[in-house]
C-alpha atoms as a PDB file:
ATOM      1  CA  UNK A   1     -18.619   5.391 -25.518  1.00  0.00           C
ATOM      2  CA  UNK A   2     -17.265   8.568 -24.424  1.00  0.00           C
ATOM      3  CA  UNK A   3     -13.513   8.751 -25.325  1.00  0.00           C
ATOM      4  CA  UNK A   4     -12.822  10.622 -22.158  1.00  0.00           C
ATOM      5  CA  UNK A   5     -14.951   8.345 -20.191  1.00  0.00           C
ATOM      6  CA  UNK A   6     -13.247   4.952 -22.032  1.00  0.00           C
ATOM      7  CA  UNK A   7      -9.877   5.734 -21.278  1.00  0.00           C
ATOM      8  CA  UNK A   8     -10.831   6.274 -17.353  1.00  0.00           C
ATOM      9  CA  UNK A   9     -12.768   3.417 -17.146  1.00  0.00           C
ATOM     10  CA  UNK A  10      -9.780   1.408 -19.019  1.00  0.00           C
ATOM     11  CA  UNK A  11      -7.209   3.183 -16.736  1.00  0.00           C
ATOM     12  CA  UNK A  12      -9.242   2.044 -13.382  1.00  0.00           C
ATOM     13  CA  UNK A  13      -9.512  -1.907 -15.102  1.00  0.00           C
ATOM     14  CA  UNK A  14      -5.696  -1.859 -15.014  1.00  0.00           C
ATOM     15  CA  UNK A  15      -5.655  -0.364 -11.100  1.00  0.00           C
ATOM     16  CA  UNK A  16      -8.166  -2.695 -10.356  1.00  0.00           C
ATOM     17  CA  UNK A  17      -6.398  -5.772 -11.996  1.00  0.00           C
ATOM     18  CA  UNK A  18      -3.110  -5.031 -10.228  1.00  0.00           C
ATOM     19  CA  UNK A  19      -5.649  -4.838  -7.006  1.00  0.00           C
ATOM     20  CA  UNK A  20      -7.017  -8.469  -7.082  1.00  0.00           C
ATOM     21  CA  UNK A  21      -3.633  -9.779  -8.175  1.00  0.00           C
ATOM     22  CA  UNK A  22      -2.457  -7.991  -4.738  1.00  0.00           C
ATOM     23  CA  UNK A  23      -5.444  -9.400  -2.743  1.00  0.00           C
ATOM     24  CA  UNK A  24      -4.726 -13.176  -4.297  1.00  0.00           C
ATOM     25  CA  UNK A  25      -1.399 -12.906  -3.003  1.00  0.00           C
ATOM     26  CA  UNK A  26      -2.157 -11.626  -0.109  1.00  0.00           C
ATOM     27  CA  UNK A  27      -4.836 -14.715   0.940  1.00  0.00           C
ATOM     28  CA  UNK A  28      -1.771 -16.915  -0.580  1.00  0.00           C
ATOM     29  CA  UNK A  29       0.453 -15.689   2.273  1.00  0.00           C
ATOM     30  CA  UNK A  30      -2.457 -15.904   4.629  1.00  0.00           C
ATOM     31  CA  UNK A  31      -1.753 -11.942   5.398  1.00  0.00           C
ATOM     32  CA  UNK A  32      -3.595 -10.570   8.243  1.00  0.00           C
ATOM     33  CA  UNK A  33      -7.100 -10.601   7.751  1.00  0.00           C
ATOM     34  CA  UNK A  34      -7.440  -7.189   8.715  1.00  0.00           C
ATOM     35  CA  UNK A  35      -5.209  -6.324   5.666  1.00  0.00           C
ATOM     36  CA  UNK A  36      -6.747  -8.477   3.474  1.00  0.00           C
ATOM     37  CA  UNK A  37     -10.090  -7.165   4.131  1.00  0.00           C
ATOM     38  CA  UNK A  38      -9.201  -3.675   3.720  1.00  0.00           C
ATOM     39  CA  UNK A  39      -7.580  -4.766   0.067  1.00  0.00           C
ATOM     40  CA  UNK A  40     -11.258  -5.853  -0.549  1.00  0.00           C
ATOM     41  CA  UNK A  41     -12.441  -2.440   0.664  1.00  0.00           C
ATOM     42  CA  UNK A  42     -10.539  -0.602  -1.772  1.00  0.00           C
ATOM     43  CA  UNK A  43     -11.132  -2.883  -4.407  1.00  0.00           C
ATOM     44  CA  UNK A  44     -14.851  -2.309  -3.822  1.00  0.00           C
ATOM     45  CA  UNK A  45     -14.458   1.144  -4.083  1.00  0.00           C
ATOM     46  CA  UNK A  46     -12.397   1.598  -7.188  1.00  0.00           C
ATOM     47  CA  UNK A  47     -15.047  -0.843  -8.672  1.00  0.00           C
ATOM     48  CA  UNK A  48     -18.005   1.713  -7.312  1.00  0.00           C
ATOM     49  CA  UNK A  49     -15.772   4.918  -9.032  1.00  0.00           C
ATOM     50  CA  UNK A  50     -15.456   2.524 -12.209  1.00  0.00           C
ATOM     51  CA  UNK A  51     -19.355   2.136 -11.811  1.00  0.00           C
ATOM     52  CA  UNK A  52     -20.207   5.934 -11.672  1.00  0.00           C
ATOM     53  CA  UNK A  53     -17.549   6.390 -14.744  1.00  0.00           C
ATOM     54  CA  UNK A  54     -19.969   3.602 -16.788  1.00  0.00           C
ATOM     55  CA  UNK A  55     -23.362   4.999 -15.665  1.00  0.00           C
ATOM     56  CA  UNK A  56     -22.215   8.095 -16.564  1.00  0.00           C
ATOM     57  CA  UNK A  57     -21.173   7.444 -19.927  1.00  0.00           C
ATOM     58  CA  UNK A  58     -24.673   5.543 -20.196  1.00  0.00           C
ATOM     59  CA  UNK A  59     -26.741   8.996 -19.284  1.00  0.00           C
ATOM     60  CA  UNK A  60     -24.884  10.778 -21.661  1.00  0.00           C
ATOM     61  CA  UNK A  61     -25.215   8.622 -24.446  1.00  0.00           C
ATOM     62  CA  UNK A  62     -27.829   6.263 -24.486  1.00  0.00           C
ATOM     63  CA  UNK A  63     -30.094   7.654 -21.723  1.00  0.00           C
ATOM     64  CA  UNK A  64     -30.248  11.224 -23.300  1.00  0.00           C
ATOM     65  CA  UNK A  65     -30.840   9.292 -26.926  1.00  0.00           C
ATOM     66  CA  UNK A  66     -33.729   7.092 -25.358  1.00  0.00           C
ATOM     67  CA  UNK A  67     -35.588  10.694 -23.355  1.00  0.00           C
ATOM     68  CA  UNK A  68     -34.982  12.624 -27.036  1.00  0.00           C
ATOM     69  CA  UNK A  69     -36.930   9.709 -28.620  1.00  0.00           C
ATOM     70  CA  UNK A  70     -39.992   9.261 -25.555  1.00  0.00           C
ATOM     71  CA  UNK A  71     -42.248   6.510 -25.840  1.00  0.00           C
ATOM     72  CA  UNK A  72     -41.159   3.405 -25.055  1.00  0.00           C
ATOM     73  CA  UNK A  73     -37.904   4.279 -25.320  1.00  0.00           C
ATOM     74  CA  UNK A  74     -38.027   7.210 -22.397  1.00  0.00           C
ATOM     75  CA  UNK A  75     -39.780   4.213 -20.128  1.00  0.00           C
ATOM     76  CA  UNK A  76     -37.039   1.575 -21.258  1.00  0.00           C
ATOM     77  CA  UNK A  77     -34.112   4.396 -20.125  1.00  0.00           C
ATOM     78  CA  UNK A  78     -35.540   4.702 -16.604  1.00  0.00           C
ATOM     79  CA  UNK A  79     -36.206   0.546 -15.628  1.00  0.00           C
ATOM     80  CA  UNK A  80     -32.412   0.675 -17.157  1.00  0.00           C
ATOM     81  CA  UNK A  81     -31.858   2.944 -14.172  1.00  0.00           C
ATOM     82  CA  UNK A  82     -33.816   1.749 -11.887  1.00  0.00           C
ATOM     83  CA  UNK A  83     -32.110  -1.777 -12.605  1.00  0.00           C
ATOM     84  CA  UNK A  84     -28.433  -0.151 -12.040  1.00  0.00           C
ATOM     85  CA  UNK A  85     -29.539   1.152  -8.823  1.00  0.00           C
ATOM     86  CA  UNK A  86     -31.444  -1.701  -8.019  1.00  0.00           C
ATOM     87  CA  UNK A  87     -34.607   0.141  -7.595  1.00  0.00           C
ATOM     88  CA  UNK A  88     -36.655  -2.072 -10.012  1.00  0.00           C
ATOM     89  CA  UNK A  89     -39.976  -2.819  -8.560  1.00  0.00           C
ATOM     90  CA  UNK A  90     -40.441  -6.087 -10.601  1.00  0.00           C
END
């Protein structure tokens, strides 16, 4: 992995922790569900940013490996993709 990229994607596992220890409390003290929903809103999002952090790391890495070496491995990079963006069309 990326160092850069690893120390993001550890830095947005600890935001995101903190985050679902926040919304747990929150359905605890039955908080408004309009706040609680929004909690879940953000949480989804910092998991999507964590997600673009990952497949980035993954292009730069193993993607770019897997195109150098074609073949099989250039087909087995994009179903990887495709899977991640849920594009697969098995």
């Amino acid at each position: 992995m990326i160092e850069d990229i690893r120390k993001r994607a550890l830095h947005r596992t600890s935001i995101l922790e903190g985050q679902v220890r926040g919304l747990a409390r929150m359905i605890e003290n039955e908080d408004y569900c309009m706040d609680i929903i929004a909690q879940s809103r953000a949480i989804q999002k910092a998991l999507a940013s964590l997600d673009k952090l990952l497949i980035e790391n993954h292009l730069r890495t193993h993607v770019a490996h897997m195109f150098a070496e074609g073949g099989e491995h250039r087909e087995q990079a994009v179903a990887e993709l495709l899977k991640a963006y849920n594009l697969e069309t098995r």
